[in-house]
PDB file of N, CA and C in Angstrom:
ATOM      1  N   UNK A   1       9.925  22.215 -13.091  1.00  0.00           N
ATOM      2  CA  UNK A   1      11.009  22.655 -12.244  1.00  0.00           C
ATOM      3  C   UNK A   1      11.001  21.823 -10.967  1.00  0.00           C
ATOM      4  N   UNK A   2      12.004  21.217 -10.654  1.00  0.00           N
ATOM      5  CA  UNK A   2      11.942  20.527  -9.585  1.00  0.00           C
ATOM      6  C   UNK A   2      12.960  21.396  -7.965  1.00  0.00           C
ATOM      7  N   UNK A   3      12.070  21.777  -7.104  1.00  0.00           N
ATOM      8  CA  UNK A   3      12.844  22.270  -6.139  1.00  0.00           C
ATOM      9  C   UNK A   3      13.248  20.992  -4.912  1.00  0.00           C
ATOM     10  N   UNK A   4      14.481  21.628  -4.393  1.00  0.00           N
ATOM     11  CA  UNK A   4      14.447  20.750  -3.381  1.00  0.00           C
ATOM     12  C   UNK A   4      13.677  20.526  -1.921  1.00  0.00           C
ATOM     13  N   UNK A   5      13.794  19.297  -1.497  1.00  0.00           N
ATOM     14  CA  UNK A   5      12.796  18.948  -0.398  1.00  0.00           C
ATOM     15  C   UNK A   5      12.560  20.252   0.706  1.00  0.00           C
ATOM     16  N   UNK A   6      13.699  20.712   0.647  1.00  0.00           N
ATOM     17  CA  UNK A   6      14.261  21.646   2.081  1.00  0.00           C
ATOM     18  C   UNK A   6      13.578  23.117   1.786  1.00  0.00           C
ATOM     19  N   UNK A   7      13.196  23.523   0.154  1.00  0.00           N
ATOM     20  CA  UNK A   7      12.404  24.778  -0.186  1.00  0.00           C
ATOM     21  C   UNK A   7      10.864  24.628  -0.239  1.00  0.00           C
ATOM     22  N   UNK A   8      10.268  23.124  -0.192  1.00  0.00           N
ATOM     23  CA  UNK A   8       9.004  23.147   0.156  1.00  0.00           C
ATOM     24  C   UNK A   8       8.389  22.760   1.549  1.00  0.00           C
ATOM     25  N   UNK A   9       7.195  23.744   1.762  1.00  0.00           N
ATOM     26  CA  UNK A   9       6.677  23.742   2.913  1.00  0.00           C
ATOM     27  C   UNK A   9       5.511  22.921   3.103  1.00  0.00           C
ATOM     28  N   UNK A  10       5.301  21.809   3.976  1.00  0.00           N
ATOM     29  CA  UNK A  10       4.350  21.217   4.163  1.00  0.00           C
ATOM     30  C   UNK A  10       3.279  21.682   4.969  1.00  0.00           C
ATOM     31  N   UNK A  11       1.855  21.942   4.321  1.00  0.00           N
ATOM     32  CA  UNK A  11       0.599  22.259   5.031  1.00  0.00           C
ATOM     33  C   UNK A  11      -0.026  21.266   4.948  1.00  0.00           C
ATOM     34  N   UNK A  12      -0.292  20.629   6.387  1.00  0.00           N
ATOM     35  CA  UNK A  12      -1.536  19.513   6.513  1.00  0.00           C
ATOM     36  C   UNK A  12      -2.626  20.130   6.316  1.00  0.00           C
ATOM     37  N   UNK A  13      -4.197  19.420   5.939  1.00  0.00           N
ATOM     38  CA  UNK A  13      -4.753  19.386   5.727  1.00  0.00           C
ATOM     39  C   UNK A  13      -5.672  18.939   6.560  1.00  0.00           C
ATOM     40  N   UNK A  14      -6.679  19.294   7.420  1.00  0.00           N
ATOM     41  CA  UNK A  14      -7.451  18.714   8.361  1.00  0.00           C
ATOM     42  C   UNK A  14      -8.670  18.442   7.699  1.00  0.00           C
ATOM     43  N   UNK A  15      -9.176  18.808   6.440  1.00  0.00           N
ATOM     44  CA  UNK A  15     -10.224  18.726   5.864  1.00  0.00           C
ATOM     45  C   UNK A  15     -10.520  17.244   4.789  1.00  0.00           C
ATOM     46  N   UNK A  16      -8.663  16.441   4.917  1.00  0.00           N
ATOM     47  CA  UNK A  16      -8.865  15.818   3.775  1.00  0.00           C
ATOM     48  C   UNK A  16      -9.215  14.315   4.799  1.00  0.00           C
ATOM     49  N   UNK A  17     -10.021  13.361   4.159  1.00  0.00           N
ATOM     50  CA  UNK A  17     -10.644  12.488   4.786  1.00  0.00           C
ATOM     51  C   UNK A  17      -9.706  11.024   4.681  1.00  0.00           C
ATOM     52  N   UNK A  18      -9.996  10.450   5.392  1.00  0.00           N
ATOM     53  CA  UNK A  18      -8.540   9.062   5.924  1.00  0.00           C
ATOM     54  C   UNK A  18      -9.625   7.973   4.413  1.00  0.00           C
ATOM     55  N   UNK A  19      -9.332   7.000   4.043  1.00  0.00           N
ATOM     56  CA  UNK A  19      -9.634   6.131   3.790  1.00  0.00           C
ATOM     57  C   UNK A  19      -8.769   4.755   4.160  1.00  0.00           C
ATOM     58  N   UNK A  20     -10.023   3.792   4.498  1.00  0.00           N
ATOM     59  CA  UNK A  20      -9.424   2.597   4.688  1.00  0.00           C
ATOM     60  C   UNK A  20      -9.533   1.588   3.476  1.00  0.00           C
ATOM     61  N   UNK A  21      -8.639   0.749   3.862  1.00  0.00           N
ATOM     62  CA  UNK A  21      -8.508  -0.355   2.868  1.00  0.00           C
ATOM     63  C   UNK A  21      -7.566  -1.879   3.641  1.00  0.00           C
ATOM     64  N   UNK A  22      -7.986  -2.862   2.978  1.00  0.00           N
ATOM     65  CA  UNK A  22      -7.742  -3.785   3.984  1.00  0.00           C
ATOM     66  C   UNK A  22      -7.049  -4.900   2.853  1.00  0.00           C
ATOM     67  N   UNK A  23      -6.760  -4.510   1.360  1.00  0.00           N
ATOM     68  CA  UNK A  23      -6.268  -5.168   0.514  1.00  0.00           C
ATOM     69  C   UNK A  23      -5.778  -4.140  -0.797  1.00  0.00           C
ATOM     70  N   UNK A  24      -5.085  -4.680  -1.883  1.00  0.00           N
ATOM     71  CA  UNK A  24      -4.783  -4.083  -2.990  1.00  0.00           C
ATOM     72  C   UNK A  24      -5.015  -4.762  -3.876  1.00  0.00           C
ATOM     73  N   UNK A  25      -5.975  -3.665  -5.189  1.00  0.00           N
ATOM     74  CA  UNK A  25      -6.247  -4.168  -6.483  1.00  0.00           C
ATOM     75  C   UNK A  25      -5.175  -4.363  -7.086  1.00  0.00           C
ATOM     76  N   UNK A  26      -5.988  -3.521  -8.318  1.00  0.00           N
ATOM     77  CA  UNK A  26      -4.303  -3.531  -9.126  1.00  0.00           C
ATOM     78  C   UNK A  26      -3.551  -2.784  -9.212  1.00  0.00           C
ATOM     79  N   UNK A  27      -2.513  -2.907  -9.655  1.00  0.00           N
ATOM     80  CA  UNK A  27      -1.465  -1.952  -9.170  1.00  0.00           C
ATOM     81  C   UNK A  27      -0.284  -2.173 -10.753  1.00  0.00           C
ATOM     82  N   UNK A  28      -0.023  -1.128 -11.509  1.00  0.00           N
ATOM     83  CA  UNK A  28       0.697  -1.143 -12.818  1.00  0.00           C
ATOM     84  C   UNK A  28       1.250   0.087 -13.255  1.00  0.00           C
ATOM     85  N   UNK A  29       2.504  -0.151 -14.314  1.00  0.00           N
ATOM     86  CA  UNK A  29       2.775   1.264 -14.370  1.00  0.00           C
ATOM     87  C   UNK A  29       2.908   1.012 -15.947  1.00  0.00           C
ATOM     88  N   UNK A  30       2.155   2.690 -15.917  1.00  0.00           N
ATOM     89  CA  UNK A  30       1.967   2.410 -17.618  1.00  0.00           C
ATOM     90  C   UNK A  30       2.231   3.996 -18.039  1.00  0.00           C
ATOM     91  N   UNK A  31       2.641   4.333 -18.946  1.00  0.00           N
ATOM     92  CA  UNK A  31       2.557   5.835 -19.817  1.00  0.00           C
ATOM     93  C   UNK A  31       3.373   7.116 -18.277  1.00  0.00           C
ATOM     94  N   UNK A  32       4.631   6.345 -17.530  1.00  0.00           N
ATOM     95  CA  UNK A  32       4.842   7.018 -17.072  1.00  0.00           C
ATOM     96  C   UNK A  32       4.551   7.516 -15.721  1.00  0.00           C
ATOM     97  N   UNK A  33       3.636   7.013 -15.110  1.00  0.00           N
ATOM     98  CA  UNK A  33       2.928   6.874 -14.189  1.00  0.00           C
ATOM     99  C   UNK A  33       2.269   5.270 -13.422  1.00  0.00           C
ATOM    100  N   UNK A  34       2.570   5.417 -12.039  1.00  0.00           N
ATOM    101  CA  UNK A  34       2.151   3.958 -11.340  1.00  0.00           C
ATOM    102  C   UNK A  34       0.811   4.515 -10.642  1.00  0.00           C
ATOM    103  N   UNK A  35      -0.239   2.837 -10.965  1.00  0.00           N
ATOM    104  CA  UNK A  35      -1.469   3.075 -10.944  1.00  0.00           C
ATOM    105  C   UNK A  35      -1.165   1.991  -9.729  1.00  0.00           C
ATOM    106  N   UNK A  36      -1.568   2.859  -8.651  1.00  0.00           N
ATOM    107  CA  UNK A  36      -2.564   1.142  -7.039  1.00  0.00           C
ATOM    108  C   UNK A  36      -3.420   1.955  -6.763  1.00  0.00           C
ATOM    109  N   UNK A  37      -4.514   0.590  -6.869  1.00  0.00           N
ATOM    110  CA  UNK A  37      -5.940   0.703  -6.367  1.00  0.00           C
ATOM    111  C   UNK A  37      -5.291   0.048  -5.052  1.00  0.00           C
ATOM    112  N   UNK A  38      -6.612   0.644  -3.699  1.00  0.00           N
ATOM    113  CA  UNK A  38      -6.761  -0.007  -2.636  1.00  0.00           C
ATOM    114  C   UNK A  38      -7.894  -0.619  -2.807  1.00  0.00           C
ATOM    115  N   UNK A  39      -8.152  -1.442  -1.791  1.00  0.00           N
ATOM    116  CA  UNK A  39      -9.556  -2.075  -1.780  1.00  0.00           C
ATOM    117  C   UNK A  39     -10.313  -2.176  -0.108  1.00  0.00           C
ATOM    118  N   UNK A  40     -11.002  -2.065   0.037  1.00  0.00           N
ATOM    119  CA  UNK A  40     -11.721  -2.958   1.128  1.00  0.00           C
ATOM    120  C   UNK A  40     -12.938  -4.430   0.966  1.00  0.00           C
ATOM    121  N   UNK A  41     -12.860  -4.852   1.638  1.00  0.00           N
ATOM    122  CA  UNK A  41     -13.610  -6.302   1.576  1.00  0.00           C
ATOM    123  C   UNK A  41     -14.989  -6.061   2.546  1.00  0.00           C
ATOM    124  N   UNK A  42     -16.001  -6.642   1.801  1.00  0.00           N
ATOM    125  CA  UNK A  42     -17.216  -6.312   2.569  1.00  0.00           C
ATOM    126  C   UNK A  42     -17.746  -7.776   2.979  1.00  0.00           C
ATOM    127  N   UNK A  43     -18.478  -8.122   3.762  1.00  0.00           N
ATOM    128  CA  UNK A  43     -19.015  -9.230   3.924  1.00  0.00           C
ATOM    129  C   UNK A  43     -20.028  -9.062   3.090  1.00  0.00           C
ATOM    130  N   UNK A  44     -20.604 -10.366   2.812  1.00  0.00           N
ATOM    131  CA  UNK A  44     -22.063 -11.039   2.642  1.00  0.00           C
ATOM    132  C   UNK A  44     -22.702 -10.924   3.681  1.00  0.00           C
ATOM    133  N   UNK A  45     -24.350 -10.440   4.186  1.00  0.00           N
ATOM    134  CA  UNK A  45     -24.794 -11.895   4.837  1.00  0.00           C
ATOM    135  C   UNK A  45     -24.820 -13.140   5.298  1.00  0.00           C
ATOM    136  N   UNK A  46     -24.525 -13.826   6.094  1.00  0.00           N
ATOM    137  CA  UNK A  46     -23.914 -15.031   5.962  1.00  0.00           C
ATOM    138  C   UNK A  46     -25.478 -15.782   5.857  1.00  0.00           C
ATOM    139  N   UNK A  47     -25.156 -16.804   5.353  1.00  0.00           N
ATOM    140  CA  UNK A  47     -26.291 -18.004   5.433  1.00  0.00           C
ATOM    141  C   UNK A  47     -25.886 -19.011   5.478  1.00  0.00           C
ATOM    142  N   UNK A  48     -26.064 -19.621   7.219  1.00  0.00           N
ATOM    143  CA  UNK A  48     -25.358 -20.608   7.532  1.00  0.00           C
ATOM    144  C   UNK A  48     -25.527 -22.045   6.446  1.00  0.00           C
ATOM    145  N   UNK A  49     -26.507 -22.398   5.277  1.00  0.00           N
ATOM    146  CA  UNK A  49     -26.380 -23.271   4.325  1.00  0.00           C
ATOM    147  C   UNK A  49     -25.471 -23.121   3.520  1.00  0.00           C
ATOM    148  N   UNK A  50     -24.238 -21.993   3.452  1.00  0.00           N
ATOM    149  CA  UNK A  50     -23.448 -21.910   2.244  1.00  0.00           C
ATOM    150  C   UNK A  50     -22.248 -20.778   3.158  1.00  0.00           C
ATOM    151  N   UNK A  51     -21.332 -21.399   2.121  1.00  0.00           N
ATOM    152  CA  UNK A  51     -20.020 -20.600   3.011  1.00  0.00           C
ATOM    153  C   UNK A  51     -19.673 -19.446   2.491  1.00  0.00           C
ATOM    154  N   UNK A  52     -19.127 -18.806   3.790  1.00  0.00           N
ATOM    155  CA  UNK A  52     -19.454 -17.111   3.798  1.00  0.00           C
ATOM    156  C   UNK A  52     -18.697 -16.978   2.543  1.00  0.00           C
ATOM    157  N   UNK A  53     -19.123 -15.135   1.786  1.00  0.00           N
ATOM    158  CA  UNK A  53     -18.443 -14.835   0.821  1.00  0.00           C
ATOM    159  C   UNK A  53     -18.907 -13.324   0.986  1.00  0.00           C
ATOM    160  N   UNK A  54     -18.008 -12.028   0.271  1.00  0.00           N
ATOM    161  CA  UNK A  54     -17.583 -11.236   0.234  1.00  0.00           C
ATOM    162  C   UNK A  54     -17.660 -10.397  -0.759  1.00  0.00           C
ATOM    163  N   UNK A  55     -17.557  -8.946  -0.725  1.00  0.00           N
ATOM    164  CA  UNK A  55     -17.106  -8.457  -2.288  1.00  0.00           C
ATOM    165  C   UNK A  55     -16.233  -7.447  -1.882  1.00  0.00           C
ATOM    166  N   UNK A  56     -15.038  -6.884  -2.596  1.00  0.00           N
ATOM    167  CA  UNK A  56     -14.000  -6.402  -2.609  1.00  0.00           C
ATOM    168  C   UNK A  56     -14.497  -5.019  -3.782  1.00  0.00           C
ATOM    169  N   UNK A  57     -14.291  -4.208  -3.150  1.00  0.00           N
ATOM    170  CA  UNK A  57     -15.036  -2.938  -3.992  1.00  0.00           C
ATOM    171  C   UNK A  57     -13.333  -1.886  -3.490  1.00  0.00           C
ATOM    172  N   UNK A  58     -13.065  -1.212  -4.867  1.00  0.00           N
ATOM    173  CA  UNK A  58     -11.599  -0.054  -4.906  1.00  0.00           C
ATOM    174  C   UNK A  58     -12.155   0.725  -3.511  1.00  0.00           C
ATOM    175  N   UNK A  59     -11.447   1.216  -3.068  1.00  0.00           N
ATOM    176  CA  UNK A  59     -11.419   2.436  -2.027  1.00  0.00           C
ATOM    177  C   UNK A  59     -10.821   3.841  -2.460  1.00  0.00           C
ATOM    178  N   UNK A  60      -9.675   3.767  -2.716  1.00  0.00           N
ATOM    179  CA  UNK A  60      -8.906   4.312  -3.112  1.00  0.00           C
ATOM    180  C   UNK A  60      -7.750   4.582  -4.616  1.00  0.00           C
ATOM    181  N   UNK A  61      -7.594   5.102  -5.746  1.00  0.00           N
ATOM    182  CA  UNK A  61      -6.824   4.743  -6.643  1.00  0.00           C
ATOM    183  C   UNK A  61      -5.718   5.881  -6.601  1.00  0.00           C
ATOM    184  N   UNK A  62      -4.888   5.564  -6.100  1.00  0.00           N
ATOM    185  CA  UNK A  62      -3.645   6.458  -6.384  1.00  0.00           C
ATOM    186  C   UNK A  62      -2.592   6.289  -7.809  1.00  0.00           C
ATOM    187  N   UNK A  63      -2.494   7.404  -8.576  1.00  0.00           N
ATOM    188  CA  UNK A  63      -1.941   7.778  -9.672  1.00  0.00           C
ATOM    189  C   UNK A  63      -0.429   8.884  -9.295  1.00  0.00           C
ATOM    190  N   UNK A  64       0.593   7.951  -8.827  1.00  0.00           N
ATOM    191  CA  UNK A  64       1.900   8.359  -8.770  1.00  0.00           C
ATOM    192  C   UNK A  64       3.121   8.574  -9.647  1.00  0.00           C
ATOM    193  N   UNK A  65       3.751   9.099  -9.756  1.00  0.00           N
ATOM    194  CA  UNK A  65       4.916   9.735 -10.608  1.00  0.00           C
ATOM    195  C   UNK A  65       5.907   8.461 -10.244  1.00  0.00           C
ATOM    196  N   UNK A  66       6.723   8.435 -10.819  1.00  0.00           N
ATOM    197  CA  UNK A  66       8.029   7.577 -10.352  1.00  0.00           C
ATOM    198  C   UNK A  66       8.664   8.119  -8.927  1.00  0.00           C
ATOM    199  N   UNK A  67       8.775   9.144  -8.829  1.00  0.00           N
ATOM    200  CA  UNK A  67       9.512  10.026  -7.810  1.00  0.00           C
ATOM    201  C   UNK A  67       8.877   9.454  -6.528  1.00  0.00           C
ATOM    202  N   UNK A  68       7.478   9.864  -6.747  1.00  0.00           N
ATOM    203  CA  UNK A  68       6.235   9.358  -5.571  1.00  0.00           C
ATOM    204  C   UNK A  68       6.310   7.689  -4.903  1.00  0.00           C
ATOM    205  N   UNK A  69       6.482   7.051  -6.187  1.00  0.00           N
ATOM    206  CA  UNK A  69       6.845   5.317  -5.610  1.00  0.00           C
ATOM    207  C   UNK A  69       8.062   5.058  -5.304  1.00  0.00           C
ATOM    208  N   UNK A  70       8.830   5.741  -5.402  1.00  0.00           N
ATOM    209  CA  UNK A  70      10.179   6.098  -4.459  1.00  0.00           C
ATOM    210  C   UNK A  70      10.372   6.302  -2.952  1.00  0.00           C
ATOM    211  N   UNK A  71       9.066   7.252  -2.941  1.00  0.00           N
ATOM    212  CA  UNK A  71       9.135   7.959  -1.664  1.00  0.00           C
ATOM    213  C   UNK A  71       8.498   6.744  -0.849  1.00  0.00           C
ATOM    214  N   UNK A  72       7.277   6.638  -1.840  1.00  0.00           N
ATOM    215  CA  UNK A  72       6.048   5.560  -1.056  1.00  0.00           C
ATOM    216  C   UNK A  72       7.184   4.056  -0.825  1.00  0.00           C
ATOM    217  N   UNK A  73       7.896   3.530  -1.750  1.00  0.00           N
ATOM    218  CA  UNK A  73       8.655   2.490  -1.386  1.00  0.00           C
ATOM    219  C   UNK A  73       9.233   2.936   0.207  1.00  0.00           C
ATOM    220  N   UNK A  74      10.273   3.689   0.019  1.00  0.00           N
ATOM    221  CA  UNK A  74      11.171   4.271   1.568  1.00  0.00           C
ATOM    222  C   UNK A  74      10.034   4.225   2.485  1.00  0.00           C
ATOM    223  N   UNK A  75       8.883   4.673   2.344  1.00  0.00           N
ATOM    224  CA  UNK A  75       8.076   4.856   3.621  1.00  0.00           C
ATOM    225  C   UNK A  75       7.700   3.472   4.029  1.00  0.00           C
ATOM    226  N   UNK A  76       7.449   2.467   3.137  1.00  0.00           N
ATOM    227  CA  UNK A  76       6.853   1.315   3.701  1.00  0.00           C
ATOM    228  C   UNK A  76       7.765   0.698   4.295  1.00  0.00           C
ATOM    229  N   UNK A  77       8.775   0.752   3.295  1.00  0.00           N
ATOM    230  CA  UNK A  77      10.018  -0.068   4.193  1.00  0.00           C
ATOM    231  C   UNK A  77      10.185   0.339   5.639  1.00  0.00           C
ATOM    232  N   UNK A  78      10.090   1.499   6.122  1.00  0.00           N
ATOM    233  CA  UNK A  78      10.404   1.661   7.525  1.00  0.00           C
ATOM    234  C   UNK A  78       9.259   1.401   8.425  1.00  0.00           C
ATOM    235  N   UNK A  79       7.736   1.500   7.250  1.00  0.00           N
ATOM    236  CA  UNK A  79       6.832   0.668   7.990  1.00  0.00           C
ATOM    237  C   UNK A  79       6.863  -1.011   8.467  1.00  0.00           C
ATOM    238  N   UNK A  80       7.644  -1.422   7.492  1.00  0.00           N
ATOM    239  CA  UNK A  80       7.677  -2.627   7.514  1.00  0.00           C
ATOM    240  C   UNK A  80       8.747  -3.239   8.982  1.00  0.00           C
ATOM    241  N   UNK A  81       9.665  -2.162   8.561  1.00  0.00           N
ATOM    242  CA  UNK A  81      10.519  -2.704   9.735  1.00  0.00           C
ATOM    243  C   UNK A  81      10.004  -2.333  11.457  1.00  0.00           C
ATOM    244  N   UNK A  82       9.011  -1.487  11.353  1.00  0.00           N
ATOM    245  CA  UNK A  82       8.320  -1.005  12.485  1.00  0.00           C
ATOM    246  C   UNK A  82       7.544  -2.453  12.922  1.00  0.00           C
ATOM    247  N   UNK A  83       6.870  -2.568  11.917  1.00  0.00           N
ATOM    248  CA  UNK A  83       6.258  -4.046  12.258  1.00  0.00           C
ATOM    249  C   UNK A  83       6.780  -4.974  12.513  1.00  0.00           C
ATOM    250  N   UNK A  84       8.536  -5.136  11.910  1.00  0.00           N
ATOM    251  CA  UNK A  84       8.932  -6.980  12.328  1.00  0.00           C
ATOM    252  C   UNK A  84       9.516  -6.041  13.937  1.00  0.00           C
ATOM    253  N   UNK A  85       9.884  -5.391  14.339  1.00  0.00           N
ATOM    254  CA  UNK A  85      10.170  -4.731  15.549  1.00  0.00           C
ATOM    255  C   UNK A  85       8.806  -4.844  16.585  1.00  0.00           C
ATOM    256  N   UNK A  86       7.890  -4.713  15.956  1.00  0.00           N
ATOM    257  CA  UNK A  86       6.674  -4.958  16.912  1.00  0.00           C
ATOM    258  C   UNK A  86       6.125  -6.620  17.140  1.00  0.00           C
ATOM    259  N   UNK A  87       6.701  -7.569  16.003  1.00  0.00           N
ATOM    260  CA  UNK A  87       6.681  -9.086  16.217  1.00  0.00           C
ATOM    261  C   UNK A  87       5.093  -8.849  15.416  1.00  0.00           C
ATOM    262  N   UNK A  88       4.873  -7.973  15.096  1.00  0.00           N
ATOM    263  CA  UNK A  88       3.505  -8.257  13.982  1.00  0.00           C
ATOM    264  C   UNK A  88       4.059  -9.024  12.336  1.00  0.00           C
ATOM    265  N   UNK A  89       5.305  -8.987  12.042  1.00  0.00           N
ATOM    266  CA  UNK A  89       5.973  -9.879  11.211  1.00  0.00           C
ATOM    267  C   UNK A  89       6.778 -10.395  11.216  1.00  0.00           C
ATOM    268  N   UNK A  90       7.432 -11.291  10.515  1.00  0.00           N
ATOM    269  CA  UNK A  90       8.878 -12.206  10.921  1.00  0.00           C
ATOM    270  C   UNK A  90       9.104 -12.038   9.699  1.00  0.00           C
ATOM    271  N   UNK A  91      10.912 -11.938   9.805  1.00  0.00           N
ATOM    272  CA  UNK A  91      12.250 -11.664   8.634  1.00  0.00           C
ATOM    273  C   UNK A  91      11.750 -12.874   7.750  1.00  0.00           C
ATOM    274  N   UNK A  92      12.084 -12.220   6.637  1.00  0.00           N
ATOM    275  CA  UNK A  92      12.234 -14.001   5.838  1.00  0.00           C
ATOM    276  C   UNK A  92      13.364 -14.409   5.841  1.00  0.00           C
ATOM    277  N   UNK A  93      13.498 -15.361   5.854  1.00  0.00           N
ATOM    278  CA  UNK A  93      15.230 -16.189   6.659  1.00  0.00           C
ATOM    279  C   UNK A  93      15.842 -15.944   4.941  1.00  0.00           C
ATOM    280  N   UNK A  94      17.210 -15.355   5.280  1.00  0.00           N
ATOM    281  CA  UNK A  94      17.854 -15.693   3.996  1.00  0.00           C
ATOM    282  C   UNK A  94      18.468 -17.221   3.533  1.00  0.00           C
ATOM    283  N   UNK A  95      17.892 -17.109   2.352  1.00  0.00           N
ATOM    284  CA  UNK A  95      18.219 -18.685   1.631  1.00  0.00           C
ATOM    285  C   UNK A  95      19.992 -18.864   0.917  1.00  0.00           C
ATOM    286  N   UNK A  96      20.968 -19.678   1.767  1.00  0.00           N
ATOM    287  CA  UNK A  96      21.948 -19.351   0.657  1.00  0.00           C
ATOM    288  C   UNK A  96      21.671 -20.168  -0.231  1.00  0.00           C
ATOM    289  N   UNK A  97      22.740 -19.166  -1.296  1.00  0.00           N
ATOM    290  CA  UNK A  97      22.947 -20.012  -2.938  1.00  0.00           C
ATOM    291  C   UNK A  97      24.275 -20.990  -2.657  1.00  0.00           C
ATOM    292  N   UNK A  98      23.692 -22.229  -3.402  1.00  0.00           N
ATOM    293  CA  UNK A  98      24.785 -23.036  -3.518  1.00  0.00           C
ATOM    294  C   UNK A  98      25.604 -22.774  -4.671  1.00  0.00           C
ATOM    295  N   UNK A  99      26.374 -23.503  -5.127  1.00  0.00           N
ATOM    296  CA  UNK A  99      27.048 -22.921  -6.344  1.00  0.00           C
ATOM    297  C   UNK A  99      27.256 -23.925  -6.841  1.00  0.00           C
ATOM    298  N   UNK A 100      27.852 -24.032  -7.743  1.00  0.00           N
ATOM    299  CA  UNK A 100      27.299 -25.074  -8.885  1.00  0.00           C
ATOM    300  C   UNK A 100      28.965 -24.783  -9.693  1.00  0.00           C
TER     301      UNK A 100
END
């Protein structure tokens, strides 16, 4: 049964814990459902005889509905535009088509 947005009530949660992530695994949609892993990146040790290196271990795997990567799309987008507004990104210049 699907109700609308306006009949459900949102309770935050103060108990549920933040995770970070500083990249994305994989990310696929299969049987109905979209699979993204997050990731974070760890350093090595460094040893100044050899150049630094890293390992990238999941953080997070979120298992979303279609509905959900809907929502999650709309949200980034206005993240995104928060950011070229903050000059933390630049537009990609539109390319015209020539025509032929």
């Amino acid at each position: 049964m699907k109700l609308p947005q306006n009949q459900i009530q949102y309770i935050d949660r103060a108990d549920v814990t933040e995770t970070f992530a500083n990249s994305m695994g994989k990310c696929f949609f299969s049987e109905g459902v979209a699979n993204i892993e997050l990731c974070v990146t760890r350093l090595d040790k460094p040893d100044p005889q050899k150049p630094p290196t890293g390992r990238k271990y999941p953080s997070c795997r979120l298992v979303l509905t279609p509905q959900a990567v809907i929502q999650l799309f709309h949200g980034l987008n206005a993240v995104m535009l928060a950011m070229e507004k903050e000059g933390i990104i630049k537009p990609k210049p539109v390319q015209k088509q020539t025509q032929h």
